[in-house]
N, C-alpha and C. Protein backbone atom coordinates (compact mmCIF):
# COMPACT_ATOMS: atom_id res chain seq x y z
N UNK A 1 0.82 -1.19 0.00
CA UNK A 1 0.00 0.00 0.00
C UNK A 1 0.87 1.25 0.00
N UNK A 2 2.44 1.56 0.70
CA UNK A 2 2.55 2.37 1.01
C UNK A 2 3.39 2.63 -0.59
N UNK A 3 3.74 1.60 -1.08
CA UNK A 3 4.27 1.88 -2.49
C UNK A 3 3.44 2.68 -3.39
N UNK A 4 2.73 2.11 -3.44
CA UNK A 4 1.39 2.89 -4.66
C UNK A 4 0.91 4.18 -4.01
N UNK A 5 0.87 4.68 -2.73
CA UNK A 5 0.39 5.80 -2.37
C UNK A 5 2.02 6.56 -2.15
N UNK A 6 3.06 6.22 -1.79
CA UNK A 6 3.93 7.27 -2.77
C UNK A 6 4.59 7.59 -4.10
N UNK A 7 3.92 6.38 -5.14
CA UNK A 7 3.85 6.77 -6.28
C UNK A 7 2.56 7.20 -6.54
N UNK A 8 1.80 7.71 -6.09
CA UNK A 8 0.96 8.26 -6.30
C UNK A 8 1.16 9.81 -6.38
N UNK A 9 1.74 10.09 -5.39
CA UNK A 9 2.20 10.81 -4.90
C UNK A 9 3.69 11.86 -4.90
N UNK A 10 4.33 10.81 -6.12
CA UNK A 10 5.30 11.19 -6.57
C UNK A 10 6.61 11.08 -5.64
N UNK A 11 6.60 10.76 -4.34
CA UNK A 11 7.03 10.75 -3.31
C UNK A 11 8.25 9.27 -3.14
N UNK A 12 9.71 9.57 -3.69
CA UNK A 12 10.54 8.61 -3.75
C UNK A 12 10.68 7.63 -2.51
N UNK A 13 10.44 6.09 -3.06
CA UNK A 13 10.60 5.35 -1.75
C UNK A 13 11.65 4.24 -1.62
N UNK A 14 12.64 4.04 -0.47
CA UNK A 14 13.26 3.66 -0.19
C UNK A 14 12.99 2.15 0.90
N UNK A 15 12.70 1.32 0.07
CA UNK A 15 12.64 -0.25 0.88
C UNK A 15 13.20 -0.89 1.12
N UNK A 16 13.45 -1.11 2.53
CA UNK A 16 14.04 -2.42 3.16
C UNK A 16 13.70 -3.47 3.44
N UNK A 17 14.17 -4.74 3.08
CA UNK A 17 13.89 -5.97 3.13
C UNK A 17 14.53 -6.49 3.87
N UNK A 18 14.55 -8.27 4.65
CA UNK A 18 15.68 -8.69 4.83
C UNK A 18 15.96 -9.99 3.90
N UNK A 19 15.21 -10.29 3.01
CA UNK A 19 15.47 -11.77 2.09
C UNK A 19 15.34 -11.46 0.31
N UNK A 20 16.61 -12.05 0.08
CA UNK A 20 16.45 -11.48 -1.96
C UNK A 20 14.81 -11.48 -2.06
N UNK A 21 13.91 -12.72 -1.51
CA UNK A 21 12.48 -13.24 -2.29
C UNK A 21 11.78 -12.41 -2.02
N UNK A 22 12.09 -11.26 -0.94
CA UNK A 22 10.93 -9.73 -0.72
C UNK A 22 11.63 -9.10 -1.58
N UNK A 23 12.73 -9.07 -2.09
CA UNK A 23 12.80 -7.88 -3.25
C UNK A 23 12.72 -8.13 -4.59
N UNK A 24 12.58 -9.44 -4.33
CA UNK A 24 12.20 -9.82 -5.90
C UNK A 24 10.50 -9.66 -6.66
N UNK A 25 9.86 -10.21 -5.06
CA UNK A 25 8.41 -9.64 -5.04
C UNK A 25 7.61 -8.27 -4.86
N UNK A 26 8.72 -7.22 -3.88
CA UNK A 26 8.19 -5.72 -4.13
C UNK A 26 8.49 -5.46 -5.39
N UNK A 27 9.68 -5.92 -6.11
CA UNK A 27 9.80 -5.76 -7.47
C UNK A 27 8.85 -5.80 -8.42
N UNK A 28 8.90 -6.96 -8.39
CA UNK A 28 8.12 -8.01 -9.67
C UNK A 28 6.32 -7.91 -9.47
N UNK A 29 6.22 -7.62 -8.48
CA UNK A 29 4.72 -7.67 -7.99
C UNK A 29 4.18 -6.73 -7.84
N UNK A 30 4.53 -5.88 -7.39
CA UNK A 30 4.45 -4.25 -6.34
C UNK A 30 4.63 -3.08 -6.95
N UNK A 31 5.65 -3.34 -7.45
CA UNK A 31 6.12 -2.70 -8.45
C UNK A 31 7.48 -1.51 -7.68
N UNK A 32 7.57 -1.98 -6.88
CA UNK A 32 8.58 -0.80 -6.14
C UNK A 32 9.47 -0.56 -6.78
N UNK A 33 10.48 0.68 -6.69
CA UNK A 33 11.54 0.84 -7.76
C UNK A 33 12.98 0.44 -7.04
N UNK A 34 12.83 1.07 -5.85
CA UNK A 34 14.01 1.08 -5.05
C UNK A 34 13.90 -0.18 -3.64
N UNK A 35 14.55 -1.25 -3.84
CA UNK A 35 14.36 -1.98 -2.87
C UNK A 35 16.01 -2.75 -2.63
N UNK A 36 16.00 -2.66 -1.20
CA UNK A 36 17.81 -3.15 -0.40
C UNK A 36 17.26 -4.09 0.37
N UNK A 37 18.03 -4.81 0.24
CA UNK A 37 18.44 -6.18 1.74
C UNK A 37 19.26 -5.71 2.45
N UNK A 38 18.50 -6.12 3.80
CA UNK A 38 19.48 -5.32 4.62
C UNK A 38 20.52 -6.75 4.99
N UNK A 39 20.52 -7.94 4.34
CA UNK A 39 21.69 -8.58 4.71
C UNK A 39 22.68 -8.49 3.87
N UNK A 40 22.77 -7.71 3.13
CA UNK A 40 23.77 -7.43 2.44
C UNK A 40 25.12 -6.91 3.02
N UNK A 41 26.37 -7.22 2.28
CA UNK A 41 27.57 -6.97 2.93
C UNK A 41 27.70 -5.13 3.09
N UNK A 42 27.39 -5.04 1.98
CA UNK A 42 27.34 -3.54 2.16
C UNK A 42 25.99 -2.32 2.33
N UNK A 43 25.01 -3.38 2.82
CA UNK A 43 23.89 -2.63 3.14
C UNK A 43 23.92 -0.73 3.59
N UNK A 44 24.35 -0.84 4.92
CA UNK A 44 24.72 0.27 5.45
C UNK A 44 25.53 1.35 4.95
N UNK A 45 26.32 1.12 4.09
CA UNK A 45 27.14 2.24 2.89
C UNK A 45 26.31 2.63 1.59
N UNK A 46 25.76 1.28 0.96
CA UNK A 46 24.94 1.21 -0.06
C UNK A 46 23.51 2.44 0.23
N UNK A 47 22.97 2.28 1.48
CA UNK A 47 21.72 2.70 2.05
C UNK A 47 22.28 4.53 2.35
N UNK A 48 23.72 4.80 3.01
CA UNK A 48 24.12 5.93 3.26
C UNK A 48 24.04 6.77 1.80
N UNK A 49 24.81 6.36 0.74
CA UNK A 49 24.56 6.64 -0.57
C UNK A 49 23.13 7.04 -1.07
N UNK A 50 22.35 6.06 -1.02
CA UNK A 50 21.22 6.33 -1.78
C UNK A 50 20.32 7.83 -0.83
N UNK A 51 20.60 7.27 0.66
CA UNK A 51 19.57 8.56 1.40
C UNK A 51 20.14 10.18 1.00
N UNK A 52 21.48 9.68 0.45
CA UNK A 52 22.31 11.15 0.19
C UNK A 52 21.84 11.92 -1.50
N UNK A 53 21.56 10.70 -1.95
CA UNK A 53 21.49 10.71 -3.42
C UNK A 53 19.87 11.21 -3.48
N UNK A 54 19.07 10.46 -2.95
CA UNK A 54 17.55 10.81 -3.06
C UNK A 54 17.31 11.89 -2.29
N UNK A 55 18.17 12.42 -1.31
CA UNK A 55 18.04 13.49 -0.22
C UNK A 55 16.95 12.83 0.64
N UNK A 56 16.60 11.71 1.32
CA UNK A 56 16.14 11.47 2.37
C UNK A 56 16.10 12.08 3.76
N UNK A 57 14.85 12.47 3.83
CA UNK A 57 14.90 13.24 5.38
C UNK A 57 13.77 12.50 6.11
N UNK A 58 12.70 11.47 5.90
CA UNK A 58 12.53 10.68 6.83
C UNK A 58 12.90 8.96 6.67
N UNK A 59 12.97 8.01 8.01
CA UNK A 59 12.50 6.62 7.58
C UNK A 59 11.80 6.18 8.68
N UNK A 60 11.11 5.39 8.16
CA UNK A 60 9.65 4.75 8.87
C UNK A 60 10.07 3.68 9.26
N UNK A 61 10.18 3.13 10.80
CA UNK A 61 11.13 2.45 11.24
C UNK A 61 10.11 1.14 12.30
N UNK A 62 10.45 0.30 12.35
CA UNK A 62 9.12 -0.89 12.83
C UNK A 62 10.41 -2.01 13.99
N UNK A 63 11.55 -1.75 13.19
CA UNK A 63 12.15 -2.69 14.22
C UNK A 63 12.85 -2.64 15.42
N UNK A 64 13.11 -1.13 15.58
CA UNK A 64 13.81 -1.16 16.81
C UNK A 64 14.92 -1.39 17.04
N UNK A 65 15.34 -2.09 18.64
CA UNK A 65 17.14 -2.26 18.83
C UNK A 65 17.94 -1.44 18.37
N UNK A 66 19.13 -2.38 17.87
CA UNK A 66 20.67 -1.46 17.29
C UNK A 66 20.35 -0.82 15.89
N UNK A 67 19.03 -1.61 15.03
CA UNK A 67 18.97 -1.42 13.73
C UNK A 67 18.37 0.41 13.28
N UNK A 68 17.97 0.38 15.01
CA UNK A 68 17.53 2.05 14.60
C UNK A 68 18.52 2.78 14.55
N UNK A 69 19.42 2.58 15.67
CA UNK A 69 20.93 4.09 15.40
C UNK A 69 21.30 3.44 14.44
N UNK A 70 21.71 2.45 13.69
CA UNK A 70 22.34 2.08 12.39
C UNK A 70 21.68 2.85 11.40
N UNK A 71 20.12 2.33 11.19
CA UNK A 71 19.38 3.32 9.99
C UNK A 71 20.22 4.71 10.32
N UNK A 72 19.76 5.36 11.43
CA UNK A 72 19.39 6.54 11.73
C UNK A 72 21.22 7.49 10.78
N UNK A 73 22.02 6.84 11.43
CA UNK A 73 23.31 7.11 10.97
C UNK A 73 23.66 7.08 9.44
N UNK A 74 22.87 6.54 8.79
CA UNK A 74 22.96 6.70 7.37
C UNK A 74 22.30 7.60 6.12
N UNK A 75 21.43 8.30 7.61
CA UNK A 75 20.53 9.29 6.57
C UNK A 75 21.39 10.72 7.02
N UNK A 76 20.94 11.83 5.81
CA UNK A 76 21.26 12.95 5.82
C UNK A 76 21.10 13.93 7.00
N UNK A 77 21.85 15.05 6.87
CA UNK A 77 21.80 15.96 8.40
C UNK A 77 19.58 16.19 8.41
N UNK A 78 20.10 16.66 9.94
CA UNK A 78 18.34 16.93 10.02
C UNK A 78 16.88 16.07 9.57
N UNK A 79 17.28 14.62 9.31
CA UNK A 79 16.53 13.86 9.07
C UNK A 79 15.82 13.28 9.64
N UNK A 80 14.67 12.77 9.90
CA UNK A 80 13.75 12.25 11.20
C UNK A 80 13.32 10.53 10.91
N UNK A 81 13.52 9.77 12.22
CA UNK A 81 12.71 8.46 12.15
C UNK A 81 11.83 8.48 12.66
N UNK A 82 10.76 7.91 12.57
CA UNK A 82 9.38 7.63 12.80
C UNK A 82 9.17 6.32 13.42
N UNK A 83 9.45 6.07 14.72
CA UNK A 83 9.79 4.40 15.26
C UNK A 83 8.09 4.49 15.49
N UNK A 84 7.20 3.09 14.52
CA UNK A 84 5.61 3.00 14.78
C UNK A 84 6.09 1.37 15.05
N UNK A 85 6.73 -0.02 15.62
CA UNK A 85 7.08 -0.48 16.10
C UNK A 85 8.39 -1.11 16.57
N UNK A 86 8.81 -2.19 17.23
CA UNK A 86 9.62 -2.76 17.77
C UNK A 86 9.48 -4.42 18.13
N UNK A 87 9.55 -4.64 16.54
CA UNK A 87 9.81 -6.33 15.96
C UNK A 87 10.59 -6.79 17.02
N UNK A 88 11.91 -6.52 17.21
CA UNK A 88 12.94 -7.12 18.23
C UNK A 88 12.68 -6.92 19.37
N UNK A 89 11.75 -6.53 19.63
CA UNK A 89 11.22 -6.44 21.44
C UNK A 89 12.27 -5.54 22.44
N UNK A 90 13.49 -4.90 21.59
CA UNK A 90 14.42 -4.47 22.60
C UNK A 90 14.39 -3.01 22.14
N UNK A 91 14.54 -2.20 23.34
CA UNK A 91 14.78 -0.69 22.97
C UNK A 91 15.62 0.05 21.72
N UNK A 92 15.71 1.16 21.72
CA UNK A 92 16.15 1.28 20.80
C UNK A 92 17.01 1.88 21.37
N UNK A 93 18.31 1.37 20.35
CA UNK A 93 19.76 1.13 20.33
C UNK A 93 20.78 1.98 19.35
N UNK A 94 22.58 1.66 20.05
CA UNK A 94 23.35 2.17 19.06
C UNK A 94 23.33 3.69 18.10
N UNK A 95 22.50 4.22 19.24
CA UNK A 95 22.20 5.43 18.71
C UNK A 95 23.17 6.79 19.26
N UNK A 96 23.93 7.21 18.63
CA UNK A 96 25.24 7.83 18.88
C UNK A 96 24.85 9.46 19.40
N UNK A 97 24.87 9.89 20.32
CA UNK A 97 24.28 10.74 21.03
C UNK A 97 25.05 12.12 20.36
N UNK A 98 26.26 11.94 19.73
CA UNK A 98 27.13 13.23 19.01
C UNK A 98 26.64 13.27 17.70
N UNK A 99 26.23 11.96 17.16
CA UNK A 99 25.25 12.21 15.64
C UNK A 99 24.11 12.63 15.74
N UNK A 100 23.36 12.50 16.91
CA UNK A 100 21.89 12.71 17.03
C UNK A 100 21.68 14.29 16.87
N UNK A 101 23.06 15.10 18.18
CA UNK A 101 23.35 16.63 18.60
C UNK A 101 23.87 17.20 17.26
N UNK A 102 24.48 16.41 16.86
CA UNK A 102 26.00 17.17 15.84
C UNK A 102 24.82 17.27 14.28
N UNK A 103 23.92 16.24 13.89
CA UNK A 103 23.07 16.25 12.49
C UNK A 103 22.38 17.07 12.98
N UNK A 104 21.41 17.05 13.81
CA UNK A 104 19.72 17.27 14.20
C UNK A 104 18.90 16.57 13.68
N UNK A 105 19.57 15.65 14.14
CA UNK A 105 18.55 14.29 13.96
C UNK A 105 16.95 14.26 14.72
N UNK A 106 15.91 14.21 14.55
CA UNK A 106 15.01 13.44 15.85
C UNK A 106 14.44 12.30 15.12
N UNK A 107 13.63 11.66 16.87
CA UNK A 107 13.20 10.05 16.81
C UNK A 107 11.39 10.92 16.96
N UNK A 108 10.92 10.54 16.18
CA UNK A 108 9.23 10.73 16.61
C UNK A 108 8.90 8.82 16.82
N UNK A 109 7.48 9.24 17.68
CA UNK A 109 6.89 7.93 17.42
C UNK A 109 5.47 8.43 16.52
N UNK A 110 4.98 7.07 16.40
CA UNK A 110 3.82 6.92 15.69
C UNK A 110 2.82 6.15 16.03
N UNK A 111 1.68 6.78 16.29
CA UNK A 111 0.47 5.75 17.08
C UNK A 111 -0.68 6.19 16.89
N UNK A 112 -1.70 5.77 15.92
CA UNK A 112 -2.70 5.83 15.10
C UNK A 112 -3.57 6.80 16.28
N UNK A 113 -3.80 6.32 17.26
CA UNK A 113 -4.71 6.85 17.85
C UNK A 113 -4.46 8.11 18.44
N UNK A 114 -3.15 8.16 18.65
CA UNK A 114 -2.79 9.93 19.11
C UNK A 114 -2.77 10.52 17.75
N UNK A 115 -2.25 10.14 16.59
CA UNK A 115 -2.61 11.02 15.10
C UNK A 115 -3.73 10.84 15.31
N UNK A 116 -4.96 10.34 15.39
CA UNK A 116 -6.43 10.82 14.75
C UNK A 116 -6.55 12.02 15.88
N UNK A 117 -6.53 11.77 17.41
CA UNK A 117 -6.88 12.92 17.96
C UNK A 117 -6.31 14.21 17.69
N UNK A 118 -5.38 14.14 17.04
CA UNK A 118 -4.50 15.79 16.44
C UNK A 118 -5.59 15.94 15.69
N UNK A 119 -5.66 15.29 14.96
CA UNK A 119 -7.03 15.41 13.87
C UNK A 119 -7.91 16.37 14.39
N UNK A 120 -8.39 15.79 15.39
CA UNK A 120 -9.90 16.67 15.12
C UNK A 120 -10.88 16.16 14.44
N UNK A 121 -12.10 16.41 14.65
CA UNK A 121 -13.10 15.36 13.99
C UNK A 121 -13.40 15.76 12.76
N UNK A 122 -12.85 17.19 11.96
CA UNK A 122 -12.88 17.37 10.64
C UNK A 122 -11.42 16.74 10.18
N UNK A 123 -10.60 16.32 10.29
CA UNK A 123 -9.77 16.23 10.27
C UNK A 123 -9.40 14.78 9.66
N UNK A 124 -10.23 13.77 10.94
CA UNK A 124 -10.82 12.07 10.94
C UNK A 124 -11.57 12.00 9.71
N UNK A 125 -12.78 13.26 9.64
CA UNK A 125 -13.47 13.38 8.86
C UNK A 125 -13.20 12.66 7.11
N UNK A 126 -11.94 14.07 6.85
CA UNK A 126 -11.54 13.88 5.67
C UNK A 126 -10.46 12.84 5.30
N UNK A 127 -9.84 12.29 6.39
CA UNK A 127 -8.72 10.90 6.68
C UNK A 127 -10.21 9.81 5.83
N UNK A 128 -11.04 9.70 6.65
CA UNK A 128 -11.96 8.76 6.30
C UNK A 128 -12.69 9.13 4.45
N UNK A 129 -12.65 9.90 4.44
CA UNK A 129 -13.39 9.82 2.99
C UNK A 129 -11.78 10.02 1.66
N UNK A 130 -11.12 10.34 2.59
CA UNK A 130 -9.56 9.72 1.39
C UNK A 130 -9.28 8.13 2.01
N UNK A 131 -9.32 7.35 2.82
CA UNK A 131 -9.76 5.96 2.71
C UNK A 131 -10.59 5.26 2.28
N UNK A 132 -11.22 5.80 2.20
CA UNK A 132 -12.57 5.35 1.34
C UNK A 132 -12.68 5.55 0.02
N UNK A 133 -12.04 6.65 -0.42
CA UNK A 133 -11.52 6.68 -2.17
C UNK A 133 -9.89 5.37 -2.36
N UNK A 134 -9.35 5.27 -1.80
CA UNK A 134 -7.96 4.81 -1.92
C UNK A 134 -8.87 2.82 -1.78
N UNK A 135 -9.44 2.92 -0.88
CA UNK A 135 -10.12 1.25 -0.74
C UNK A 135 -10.95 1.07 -1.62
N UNK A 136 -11.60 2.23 -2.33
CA UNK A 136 -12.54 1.77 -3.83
C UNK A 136 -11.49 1.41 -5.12
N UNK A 137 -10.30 2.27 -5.14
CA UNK A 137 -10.01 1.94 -6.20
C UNK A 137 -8.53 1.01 -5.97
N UNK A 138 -9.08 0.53 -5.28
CA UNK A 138 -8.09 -0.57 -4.79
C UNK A 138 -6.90 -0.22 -4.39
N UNK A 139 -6.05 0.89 -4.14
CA UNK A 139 -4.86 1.39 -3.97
C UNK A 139 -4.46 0.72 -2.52
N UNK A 140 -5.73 0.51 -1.72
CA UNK A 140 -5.57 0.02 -0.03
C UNK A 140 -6.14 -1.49 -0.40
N UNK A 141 -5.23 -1.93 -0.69
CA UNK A 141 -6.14 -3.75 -1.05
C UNK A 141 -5.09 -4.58 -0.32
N UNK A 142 -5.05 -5.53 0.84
CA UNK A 142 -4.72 -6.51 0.98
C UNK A 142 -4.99 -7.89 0.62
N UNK A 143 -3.75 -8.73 0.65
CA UNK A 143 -3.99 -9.80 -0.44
C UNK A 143 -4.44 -10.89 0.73
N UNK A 144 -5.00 -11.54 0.63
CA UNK A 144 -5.74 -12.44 1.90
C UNK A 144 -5.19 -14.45 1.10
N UNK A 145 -4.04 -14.50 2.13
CA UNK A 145 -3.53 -15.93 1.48
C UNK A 145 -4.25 -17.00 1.81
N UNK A 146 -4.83 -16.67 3.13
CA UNK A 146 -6.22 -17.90 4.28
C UNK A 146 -7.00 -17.12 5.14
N UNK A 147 -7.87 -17.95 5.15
CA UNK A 147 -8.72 -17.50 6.17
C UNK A 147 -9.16 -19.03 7.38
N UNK A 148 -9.24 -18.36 8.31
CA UNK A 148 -9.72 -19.61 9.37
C UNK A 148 -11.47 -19.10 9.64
N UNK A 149 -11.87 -20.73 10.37
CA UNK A 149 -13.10 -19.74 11.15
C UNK A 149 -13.27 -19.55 12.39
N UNK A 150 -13.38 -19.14 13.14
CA UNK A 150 -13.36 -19.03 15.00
C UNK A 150 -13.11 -20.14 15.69
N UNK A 151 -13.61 -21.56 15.25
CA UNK A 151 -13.39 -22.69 16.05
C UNK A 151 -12.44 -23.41 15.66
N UNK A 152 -11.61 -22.80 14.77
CA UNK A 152 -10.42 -22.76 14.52
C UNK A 152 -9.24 -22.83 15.44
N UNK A 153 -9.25 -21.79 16.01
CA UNK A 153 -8.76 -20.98 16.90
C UNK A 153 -9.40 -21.89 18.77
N UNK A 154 -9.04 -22.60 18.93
CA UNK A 154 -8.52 -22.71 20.29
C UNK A 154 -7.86 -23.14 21.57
C-alpha cells in the first residue's frame, strides 16, 4: 500500500527488506523501484549513498534495537525516524548521542490513535473519505492468502 500511495504521490521510496524473495516480489509484484536487503555486505554504505542521493529526510522504522541508530546514521543531516514499532522487542539502540546533537537528527513515534486525535473530527473526517476513495479503487487492497473460522482458533 505504502508503495502505490507514494507513487501516487510522486514521493521517492526507499525499501528495506531482509530476504532477496521480498525484493524480488516488491519488485516483480508491487512494483517498487528502489528496494535493499538489509543482509547485504554492504547494506549500510549502499543505504548511506542512496539517502544522500535521493536526499532522504525521513524513515519509517518498525524494528527497533541497534537497527535504529544504524538506519538513523545513514541518513542525511536533520533527518527524522518515525519508530511505529519494535519487531525485536528491545529498545532502541546504538544510537550515537554526538550524531543525534551534531546532524539534528530526531526520533518521533507513531500511534494511530494519538494522530487521529490531532485530527480533530474534521480532520478524521476527511482521513476517512480519502480511505474510502484509496479502498474503492483498490490502492488500499490486501492480499488475503487464508482465512480460518473461529473454532479454529482454540
Amino acid at each position: 500500500m505504502l508503495i502505490k500511495l507514494c507513487k501516487e504521490s510522486n514521493i521517492p521510496l526507499i525499501n528495506i527488506v531482509r530476504r532477496d524473495e521480498q525484493v524480488k516480489f516488491l519488485k516483480e509484484e508491487l512494483g517498487a523501484e528502489i528496494v535493499m536487503n538489509s543482509t547485504s555486505p554492504n547494506f549500510f554504505e549502499e543505504l548511506t549513498a542512496l539517502a544522500k542521493e535521493k536526499k532522504a529526510k525521513a524513515l519509517v522504522e518498525c524494528i527497533g534495537g541497534e537497527m535504529t541508530g544504524k538506519l538513523l546514521a545513514c541518513l542525511p543531516s536533520k533527518s527524522t525516524i518515525i519508530q511505529y514499532g519494535v519487531l525485536s522487542e528491545e529498545g532502541l539502540g546504538a544510537i550515537d548521542p554526538l550524531l543525534l546533537i551534531g546532524r539534528g537528527y530526531s526520533i518521533e513515534s507513531f500511534v494511530l490513535g494519538n494522530w487521529l486525535m490531532k485530527k480533530g473530527i474534521w480532520g478524521i473526517l476527511s482521513t476517512l473519505k480519502q480511505c474510502n476513495k484509496l479502498l474503492a479503487d483498490k490502492t488500499l487492497q490486501s492480499k488475503i492468502s487464508k482465512t480460518y473460522t473461529l473454532s479454529q482458533f482454540e
